[in-house]
Structure formats: structure tokens, C-alpha cells
PDB file of N, CA and C in Angstrom:
ATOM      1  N   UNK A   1      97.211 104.960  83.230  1.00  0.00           N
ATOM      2  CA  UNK A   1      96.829 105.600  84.466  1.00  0.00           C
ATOM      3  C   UNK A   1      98.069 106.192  85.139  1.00  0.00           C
ATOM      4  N   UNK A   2      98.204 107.858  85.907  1.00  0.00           N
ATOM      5  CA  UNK A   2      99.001 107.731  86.595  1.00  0.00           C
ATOM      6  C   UNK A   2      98.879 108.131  87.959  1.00  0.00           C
ATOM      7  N   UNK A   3      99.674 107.734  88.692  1.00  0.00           N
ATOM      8  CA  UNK A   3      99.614 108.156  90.154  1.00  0.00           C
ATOM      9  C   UNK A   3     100.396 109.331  90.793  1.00  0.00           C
ATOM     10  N   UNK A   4      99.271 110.024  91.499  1.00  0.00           N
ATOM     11  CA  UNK A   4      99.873 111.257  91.806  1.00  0.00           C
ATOM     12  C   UNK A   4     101.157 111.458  92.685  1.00  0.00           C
ATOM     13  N   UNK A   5     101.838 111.901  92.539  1.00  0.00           N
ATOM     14  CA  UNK A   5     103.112 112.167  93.640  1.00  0.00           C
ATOM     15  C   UNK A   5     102.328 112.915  95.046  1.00  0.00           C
ATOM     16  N   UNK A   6     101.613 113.712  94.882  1.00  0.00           N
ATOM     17  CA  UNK A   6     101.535 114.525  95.882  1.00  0.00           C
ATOM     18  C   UNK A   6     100.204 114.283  96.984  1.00  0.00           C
ATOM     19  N   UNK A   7      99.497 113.292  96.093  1.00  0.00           N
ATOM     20  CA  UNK A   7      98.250 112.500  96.920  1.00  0.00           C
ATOM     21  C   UNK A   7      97.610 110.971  96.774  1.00  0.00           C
ATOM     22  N   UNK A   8      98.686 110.598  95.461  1.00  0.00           N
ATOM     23  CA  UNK A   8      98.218 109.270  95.379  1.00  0.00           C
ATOM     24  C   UNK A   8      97.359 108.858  94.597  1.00  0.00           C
ATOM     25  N   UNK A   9      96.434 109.946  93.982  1.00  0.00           N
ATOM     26  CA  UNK A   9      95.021 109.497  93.531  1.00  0.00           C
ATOM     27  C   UNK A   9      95.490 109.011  92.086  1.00  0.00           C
ATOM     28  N   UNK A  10      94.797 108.260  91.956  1.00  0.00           N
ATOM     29  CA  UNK A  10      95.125 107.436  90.525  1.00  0.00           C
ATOM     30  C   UNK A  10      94.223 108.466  89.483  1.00  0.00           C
ATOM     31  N   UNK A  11      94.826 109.226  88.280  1.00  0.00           N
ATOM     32  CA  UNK A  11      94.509 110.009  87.323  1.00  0.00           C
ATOM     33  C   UNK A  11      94.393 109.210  85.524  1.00  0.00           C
ATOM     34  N   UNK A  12      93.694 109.565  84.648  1.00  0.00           N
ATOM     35  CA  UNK A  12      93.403 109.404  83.925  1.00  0.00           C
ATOM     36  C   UNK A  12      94.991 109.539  83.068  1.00  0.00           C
ATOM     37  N   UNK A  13      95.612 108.681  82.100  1.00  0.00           N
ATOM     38  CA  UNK A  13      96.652 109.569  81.483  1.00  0.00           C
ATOM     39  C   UNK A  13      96.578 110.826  80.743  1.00  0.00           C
ATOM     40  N   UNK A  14      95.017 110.907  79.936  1.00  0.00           N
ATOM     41  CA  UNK A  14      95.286 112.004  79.308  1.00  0.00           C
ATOM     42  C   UNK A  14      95.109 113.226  80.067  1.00  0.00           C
ATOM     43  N   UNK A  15      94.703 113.254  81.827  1.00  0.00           N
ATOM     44  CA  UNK A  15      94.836 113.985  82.930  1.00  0.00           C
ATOM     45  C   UNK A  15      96.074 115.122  82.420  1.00  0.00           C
ATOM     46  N   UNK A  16      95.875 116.572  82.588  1.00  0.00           N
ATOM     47  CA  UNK A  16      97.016 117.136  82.449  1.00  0.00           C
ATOM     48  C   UNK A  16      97.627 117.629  84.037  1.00  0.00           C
ATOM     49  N   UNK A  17      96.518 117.508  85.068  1.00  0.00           N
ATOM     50  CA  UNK A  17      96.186 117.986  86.610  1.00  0.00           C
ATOM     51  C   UNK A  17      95.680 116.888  87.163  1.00  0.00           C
ATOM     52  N   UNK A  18      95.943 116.901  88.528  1.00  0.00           N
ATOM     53  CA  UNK A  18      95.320 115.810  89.041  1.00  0.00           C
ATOM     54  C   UNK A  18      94.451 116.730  90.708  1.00  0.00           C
ATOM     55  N   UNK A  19      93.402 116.117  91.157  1.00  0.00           N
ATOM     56  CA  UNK A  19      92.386 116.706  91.681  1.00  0.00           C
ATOM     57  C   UNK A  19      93.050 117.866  92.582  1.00  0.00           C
ATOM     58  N   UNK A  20      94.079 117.606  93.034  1.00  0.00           N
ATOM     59  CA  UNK A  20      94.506 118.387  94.453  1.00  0.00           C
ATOM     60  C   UNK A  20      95.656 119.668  93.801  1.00  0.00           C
ATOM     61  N   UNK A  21      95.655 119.530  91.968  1.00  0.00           N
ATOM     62  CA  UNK A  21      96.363 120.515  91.650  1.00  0.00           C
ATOM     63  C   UNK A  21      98.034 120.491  91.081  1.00  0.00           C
ATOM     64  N   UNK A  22      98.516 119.141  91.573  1.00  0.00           N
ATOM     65  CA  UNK A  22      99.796 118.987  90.935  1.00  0.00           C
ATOM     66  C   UNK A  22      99.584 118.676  89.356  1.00  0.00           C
ATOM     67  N   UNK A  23     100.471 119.502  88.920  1.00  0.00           N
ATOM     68  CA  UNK A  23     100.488 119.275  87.411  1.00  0.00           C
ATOM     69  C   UNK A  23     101.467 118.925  86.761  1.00  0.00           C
ATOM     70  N   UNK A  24     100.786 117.543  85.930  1.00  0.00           N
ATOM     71  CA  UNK A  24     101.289 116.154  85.377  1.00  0.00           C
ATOM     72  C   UNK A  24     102.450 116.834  84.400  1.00  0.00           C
ATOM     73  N   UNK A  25     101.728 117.646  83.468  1.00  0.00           N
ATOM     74  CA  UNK A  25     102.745 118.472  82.470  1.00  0.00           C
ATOM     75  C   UNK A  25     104.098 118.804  82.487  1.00  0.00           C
ATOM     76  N   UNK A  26     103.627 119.945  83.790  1.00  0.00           N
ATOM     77  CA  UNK A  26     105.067 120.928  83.677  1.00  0.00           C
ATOM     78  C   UNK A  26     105.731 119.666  84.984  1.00  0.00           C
ATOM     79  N   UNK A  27     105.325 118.793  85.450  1.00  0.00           N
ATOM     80  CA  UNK A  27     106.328 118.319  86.512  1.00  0.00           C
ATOM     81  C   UNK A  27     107.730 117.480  85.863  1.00  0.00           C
ATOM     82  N   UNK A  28     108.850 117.783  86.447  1.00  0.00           N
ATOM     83  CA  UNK A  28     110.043 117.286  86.470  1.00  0.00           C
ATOM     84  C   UNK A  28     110.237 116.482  87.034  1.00  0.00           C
ATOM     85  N   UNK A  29     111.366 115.425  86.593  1.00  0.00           N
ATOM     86  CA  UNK A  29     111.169 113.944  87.524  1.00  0.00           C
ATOM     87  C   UNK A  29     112.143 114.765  89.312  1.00  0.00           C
ATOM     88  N   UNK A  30     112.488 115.475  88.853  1.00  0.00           N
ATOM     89  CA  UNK A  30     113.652 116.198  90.448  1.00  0.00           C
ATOM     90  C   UNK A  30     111.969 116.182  91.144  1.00  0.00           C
ATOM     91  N   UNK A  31     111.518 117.605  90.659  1.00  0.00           N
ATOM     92  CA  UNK A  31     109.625 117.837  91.293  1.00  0.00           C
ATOM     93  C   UNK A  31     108.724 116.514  91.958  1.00  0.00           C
ATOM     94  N   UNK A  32     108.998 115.499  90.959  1.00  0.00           N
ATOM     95  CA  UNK A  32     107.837 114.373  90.915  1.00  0.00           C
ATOM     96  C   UNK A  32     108.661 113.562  92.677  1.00  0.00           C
ATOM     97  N   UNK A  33     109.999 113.689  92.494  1.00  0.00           N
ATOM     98  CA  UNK A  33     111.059 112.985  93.164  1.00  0.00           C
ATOM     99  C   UNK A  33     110.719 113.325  94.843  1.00  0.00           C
ATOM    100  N   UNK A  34     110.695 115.230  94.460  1.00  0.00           N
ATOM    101  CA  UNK A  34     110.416 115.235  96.134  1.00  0.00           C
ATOM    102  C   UNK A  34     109.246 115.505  96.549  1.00  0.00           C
ATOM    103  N   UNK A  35     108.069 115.165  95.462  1.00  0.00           N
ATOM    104  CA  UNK A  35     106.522 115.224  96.101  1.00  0.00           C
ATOM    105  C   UNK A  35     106.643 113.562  96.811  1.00  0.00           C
ATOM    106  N   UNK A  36     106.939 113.066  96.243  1.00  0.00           N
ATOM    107  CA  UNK A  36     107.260 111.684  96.775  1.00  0.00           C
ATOM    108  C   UNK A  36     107.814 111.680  97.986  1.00  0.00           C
ATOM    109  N   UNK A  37     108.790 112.114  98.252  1.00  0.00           N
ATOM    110  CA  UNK A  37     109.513 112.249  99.678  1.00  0.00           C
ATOM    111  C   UNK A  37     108.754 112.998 100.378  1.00  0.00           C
ATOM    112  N   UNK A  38     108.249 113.919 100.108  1.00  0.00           N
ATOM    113  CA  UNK A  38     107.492 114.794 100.681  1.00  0.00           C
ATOM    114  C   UNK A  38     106.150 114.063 101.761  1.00  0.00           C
ATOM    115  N   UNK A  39     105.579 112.876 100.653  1.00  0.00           N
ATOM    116  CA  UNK A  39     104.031 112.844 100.700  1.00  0.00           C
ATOM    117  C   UNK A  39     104.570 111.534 101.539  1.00  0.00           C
ATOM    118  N   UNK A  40     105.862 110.661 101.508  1.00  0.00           N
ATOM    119  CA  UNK A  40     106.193 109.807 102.024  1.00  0.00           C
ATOM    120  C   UNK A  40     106.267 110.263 103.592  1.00  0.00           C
ATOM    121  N   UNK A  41     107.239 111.098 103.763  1.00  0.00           N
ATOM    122  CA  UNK A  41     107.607 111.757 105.372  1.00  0.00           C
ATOM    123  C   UNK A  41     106.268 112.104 105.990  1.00  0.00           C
ATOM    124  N   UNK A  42     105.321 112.746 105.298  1.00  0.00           N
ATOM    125  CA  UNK A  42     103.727 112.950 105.962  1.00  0.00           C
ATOM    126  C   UNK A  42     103.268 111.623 106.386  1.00  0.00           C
ATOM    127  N   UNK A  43     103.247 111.054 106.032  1.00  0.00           N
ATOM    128  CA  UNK A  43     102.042 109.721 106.081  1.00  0.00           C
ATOM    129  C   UNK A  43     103.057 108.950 107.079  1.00  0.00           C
ATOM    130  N   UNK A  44     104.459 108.927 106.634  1.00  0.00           N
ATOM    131  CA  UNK A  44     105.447 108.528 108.143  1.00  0.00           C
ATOM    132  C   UNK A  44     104.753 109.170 109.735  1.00  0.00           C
ATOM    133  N   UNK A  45     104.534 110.155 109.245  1.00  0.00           N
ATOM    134  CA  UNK A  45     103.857 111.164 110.480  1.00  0.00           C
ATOM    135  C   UNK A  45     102.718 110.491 111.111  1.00  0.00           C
ATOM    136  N   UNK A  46     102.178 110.262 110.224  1.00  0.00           N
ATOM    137  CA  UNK A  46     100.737 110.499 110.494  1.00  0.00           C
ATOM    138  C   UNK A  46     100.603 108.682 111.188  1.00  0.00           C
ATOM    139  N   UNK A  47     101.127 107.841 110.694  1.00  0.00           N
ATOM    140  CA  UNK A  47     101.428 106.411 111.494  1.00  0.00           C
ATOM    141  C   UNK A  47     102.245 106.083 112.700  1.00  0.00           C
ATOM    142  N   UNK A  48     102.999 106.985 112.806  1.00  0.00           N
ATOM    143  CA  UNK A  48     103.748 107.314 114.647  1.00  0.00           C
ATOM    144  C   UNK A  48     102.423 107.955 115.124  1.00  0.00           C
ATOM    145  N   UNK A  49     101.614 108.830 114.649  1.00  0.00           N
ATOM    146  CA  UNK A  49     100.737 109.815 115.398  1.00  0.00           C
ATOM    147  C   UNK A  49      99.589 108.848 115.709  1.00  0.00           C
ATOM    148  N   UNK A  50      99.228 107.823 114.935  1.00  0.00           N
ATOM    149  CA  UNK A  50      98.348 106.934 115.389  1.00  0.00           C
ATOM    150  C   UNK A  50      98.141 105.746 116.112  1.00  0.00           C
ATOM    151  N   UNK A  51      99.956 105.738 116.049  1.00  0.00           N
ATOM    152  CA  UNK A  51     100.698 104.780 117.361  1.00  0.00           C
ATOM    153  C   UNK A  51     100.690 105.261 118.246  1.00  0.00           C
ATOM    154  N   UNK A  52     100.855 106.378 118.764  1.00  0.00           N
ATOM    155  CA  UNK A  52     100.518 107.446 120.253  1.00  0.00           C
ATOM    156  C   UNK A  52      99.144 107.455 120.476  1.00  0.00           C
ATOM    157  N   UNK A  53      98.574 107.824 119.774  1.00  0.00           N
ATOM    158  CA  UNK A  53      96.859 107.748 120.368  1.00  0.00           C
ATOM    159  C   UNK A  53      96.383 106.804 120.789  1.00  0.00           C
ATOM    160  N   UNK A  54      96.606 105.312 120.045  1.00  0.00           N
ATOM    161  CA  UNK A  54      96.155 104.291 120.510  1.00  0.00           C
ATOM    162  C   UNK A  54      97.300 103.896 121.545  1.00  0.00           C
ATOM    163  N   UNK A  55      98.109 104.146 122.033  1.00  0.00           N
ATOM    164  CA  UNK A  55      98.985 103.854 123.277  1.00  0.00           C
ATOM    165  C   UNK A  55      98.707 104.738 124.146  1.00  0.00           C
ATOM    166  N   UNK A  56      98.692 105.740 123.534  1.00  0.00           N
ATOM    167  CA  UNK A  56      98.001 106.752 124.596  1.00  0.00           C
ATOM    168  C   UNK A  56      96.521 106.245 125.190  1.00  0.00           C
ATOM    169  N   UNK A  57      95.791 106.084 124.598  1.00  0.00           N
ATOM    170  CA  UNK A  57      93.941 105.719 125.047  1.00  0.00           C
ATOM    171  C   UNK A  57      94.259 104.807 125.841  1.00  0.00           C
ATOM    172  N   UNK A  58      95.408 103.521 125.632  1.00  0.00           N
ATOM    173  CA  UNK A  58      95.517 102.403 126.629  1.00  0.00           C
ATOM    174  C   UNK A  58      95.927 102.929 127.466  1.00  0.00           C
ATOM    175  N   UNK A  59      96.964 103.342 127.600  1.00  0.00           N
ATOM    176  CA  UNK A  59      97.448 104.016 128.774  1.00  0.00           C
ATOM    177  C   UNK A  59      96.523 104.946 129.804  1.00  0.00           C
ATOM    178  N   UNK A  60      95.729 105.846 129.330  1.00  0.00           N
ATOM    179  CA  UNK A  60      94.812 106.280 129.733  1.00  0.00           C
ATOM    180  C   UNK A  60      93.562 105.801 130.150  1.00  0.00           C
ATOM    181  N   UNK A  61      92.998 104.612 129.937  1.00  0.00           N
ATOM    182  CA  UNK A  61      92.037 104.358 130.157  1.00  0.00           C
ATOM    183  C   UNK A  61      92.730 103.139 131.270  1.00  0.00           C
ATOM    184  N   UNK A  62      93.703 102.981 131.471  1.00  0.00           N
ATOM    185  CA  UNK A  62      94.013 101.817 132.847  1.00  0.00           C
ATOM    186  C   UNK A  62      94.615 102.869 133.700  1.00  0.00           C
ATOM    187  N   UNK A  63      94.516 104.000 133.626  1.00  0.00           N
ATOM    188  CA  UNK A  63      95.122 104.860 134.633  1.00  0.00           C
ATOM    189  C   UNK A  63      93.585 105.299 135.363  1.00  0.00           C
ATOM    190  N   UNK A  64      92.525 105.698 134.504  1.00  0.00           N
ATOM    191  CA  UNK A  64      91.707 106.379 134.605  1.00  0.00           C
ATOM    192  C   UNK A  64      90.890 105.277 135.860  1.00  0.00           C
ATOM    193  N   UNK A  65      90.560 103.524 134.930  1.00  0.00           N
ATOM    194  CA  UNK A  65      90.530 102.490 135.305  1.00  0.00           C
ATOM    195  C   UNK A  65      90.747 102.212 136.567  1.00  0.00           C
ATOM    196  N   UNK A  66      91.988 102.666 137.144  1.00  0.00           N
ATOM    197  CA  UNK A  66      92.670 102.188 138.626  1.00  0.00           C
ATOM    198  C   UNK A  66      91.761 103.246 139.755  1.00  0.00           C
ATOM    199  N   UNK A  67      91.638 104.471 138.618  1.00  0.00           N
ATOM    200  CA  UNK A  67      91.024 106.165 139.630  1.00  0.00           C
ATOM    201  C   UNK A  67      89.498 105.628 139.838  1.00  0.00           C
ATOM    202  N   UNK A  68      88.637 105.531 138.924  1.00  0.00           N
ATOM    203  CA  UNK A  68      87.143 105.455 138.571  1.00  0.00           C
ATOM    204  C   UNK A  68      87.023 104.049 139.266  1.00  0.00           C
ATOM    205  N   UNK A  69      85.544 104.015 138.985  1.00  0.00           N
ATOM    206  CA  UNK A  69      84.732 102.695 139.069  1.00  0.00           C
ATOM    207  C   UNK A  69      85.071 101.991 138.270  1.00  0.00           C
ATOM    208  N   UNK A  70      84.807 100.454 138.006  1.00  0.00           N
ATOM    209  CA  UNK A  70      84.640  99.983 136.919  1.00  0.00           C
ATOM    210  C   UNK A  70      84.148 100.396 135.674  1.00  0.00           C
ATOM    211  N   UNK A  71      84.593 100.074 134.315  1.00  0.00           N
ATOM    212  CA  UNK A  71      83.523 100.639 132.923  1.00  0.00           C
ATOM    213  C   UNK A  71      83.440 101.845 133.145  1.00  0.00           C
ATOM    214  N   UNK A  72      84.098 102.514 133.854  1.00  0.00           N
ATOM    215  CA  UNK A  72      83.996 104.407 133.344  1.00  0.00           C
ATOM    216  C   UNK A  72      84.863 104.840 132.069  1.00  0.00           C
ATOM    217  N   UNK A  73      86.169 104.273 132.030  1.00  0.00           N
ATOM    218  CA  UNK A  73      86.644 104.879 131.229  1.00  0.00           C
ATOM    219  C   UNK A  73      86.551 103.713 129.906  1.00  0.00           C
ATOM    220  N   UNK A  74      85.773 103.039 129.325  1.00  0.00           N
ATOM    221  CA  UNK A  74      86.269 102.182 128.547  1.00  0.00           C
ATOM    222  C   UNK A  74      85.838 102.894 127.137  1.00  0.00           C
ATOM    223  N   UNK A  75      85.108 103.678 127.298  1.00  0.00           N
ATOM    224  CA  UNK A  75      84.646 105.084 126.166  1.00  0.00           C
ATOM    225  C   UNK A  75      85.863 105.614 125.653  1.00  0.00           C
ATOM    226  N   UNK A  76      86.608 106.117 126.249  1.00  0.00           N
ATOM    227  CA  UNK A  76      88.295 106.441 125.843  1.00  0.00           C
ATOM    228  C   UNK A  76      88.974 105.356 125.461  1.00  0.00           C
ATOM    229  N   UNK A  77      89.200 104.466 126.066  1.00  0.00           N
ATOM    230  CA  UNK A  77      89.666 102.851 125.295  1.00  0.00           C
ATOM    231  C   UNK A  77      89.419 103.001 123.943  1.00  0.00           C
ATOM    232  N   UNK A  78      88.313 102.459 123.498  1.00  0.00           N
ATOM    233  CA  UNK A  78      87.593 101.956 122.372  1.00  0.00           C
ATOM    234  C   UNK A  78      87.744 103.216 121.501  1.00  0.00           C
ATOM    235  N   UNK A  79      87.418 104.255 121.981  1.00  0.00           N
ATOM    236  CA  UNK A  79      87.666 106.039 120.589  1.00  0.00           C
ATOM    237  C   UNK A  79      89.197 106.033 120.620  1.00  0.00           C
ATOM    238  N   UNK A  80      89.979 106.126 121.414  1.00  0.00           N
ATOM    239  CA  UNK A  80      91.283 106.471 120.836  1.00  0.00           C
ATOM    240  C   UNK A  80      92.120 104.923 120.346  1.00  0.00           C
ATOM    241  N   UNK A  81      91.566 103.591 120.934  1.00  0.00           N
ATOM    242  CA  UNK A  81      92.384 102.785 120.377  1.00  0.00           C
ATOM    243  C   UNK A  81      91.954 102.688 118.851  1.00  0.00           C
ATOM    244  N   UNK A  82      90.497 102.776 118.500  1.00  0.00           N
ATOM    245  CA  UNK A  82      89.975 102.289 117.335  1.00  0.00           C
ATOM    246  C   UNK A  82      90.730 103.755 115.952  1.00  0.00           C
ATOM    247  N   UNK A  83      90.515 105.101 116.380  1.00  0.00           N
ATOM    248  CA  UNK A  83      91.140 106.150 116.036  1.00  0.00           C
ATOM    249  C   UNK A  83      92.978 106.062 115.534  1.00  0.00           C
ATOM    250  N   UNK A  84      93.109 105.834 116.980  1.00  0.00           N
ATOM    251  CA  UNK A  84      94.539 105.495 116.555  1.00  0.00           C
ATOM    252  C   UNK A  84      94.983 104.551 115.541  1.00  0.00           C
ATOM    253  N   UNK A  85      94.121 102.784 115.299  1.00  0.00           N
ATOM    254  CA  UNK A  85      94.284 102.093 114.371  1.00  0.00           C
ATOM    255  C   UNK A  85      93.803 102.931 113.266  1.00  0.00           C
ATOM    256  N   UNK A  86      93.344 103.474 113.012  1.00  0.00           N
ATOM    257  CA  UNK A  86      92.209 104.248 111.707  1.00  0.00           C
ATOM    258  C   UNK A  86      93.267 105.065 111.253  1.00  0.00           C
ATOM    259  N   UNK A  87      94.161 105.685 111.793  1.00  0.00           N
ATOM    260  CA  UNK A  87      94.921 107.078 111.264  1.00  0.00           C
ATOM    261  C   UNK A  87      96.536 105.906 110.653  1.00  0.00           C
ATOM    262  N   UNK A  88      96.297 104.985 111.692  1.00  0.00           N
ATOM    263  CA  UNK A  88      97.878 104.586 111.470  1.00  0.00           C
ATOM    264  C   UNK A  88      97.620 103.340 110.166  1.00  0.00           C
ATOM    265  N   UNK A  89      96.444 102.941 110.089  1.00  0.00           N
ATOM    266  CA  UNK A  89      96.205 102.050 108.747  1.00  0.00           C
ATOM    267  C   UNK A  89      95.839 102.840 107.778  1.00  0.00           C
ATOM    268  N   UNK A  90      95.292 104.211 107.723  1.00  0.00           N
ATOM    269  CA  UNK A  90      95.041 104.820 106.688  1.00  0.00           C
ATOM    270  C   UNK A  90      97.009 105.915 106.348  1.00  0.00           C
ATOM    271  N   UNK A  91      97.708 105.938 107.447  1.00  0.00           N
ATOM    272  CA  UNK A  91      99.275 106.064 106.929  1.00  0.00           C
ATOM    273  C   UNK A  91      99.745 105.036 106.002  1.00  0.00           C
ATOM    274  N   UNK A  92      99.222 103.789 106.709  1.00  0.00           N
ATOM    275  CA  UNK A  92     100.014 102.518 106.215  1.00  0.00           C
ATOM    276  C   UNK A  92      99.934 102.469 104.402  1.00  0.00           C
ATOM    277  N   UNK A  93      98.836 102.563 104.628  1.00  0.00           N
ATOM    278  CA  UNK A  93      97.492 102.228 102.881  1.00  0.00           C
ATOM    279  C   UNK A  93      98.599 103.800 101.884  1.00  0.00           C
ATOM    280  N   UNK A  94      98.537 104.336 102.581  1.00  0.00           N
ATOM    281  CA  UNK A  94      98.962 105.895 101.964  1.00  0.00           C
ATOM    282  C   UNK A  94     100.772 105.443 101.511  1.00  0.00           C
ATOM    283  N   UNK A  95     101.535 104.889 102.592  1.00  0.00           N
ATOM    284  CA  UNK A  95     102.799 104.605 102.086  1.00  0.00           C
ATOM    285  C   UNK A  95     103.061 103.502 101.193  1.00  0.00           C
ATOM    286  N   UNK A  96     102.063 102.410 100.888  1.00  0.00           N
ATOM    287  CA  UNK A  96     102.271 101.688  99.965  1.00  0.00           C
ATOM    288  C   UNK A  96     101.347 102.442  98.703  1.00  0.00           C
ATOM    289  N   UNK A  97     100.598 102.874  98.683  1.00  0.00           N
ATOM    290  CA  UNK A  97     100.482 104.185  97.618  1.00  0.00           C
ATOM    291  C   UNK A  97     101.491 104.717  96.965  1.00  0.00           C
ATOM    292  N   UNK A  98     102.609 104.877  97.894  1.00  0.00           N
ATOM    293  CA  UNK A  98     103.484 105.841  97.638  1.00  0.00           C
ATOM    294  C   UNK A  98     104.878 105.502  96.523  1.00  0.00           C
ATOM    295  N   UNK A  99     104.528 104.118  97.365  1.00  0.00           N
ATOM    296  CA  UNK A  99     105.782 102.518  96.924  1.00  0.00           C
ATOM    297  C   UNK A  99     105.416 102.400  95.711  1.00  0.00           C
ATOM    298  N   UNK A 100     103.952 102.566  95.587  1.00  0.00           N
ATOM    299  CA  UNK A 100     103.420 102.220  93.503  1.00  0.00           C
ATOM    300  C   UNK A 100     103.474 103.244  93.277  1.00  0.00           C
ATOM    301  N   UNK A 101     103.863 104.266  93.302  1.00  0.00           N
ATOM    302  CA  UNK A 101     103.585 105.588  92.239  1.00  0.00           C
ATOM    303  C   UNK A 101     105.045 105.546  92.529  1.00  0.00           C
ATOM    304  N   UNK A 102     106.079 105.162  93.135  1.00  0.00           N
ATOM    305  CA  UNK A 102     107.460 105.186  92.711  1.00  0.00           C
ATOM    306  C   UNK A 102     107.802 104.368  91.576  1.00  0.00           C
ATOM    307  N   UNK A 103     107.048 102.797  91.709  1.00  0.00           N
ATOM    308  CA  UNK A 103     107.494 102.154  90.607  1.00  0.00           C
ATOM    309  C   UNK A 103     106.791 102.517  89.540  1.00  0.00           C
ATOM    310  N   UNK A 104     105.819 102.852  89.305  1.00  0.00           N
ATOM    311  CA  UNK A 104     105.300 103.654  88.214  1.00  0.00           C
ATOM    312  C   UNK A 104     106.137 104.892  87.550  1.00  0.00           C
ATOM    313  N   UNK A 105     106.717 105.631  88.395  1.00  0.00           N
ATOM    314  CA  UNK A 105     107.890 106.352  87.971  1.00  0.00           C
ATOM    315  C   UNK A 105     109.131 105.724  87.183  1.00  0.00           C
ATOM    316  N   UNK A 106     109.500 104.818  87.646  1.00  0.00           N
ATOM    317  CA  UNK A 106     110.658 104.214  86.734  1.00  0.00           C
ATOM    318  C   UNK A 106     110.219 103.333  85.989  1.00  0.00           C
ATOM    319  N   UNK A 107     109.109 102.687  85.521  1.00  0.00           N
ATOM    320  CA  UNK A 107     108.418 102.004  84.770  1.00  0.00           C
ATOM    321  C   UNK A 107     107.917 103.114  83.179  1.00  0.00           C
ATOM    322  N   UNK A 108     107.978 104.610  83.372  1.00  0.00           N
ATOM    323  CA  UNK A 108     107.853 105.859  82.744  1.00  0.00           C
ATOM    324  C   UNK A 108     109.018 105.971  81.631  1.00  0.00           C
ATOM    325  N   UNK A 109     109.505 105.733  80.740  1.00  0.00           N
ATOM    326  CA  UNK A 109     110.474 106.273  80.186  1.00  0.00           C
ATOM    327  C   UNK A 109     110.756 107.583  80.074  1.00  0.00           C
TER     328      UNK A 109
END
């Protein structure tokens, strides 16, 4: 089986492409090296970005909280805290993805 550099998805070996188009063939370990860095720095992104939303929604919903009635804003609470966990555990899941298709790389002769 191998794992894609550029999305992770686990491919068939005799795969010559893998779904999103990187190709197993012509890739070079330099190529394979910085889809890796590449796909690593994204998903870095994307787990700060889901640490802001859900700090953000808290933040927002005890500001909103202090303005409103009671239970007005707890709709924003619950969508951006639950959102924010969702984006920053689906980064998380994505960078240890990333950690096995490295050691799968040097495990490659």
C-alpha cells in the first residue's frame, strides 16, 4: 500500500496515480519530499484556524451573553466551538497521516 504525499489517501501499490492526481511513477523522492512539507504546512493551517473559531465562538458568545438575554447566544457557542474542534481534529488526524506516509518513505528503498 502506499500513501499519498499530497492527500494521504492510502493507494493500491500497483496504483500508478492516486485519486487527487499525484503521480506515484514519475514522482522523485525531492517531489514526494515537498508534497509532504507542503500537505504538512496546510493541515498546520488548518488546526490554528480551528483553534480561532472555537476561541473565537467562546469569546463571542460571553460577549454576546453579557449584551442579550440569557440563552440567546448559545447557538454560536455550540456551531463554532463544535466546528472549530471538527476542523482542528480533522488537521490533527491529517498530520499524523502525514507522520506515516513519511515513515513509509524511508521504509521504501
Amino acid at each position: 500500500m502506499r500513501t499519498c504525499p499530497r492527500c494521504t489517501l492510502v493507494s493500491p501499490d500497483s496504483a500508478s496515480r492516486c485519486d487527487c492526481g499525484f503521480d506515484f511513477v514519475r514522482a522523485s523522492p525531492e517531489i514526494v519530499k515537498a508534497e509532504l512539507a507542503s500537505a504538512q504546512a496546510q493541515a498546520l493551517r488548518g488546526a490554528i484556524k480551528g483553534l480561532v473559531i472555537g476561541v473565537g465562538a467562546i469569546l463571542a458568545s460571553f460577549a454576546t451573553y453579557a449584551i442579550a438575554k440569557p440563552g440567546g447566544s448559545y447557538w454560536l457557542f455550540y456551531g463554532g466551538v463544535f466546528g472549530g474542534l471538527a476542523l482542528t481534529g480533522r488537521s490533527l488526524t491529517r498530520l499524523l497521516d502525514i507522520r506515516n506516509a513519511r515513515k513509509d518513505l524511508r521504509n521504501v528503498p
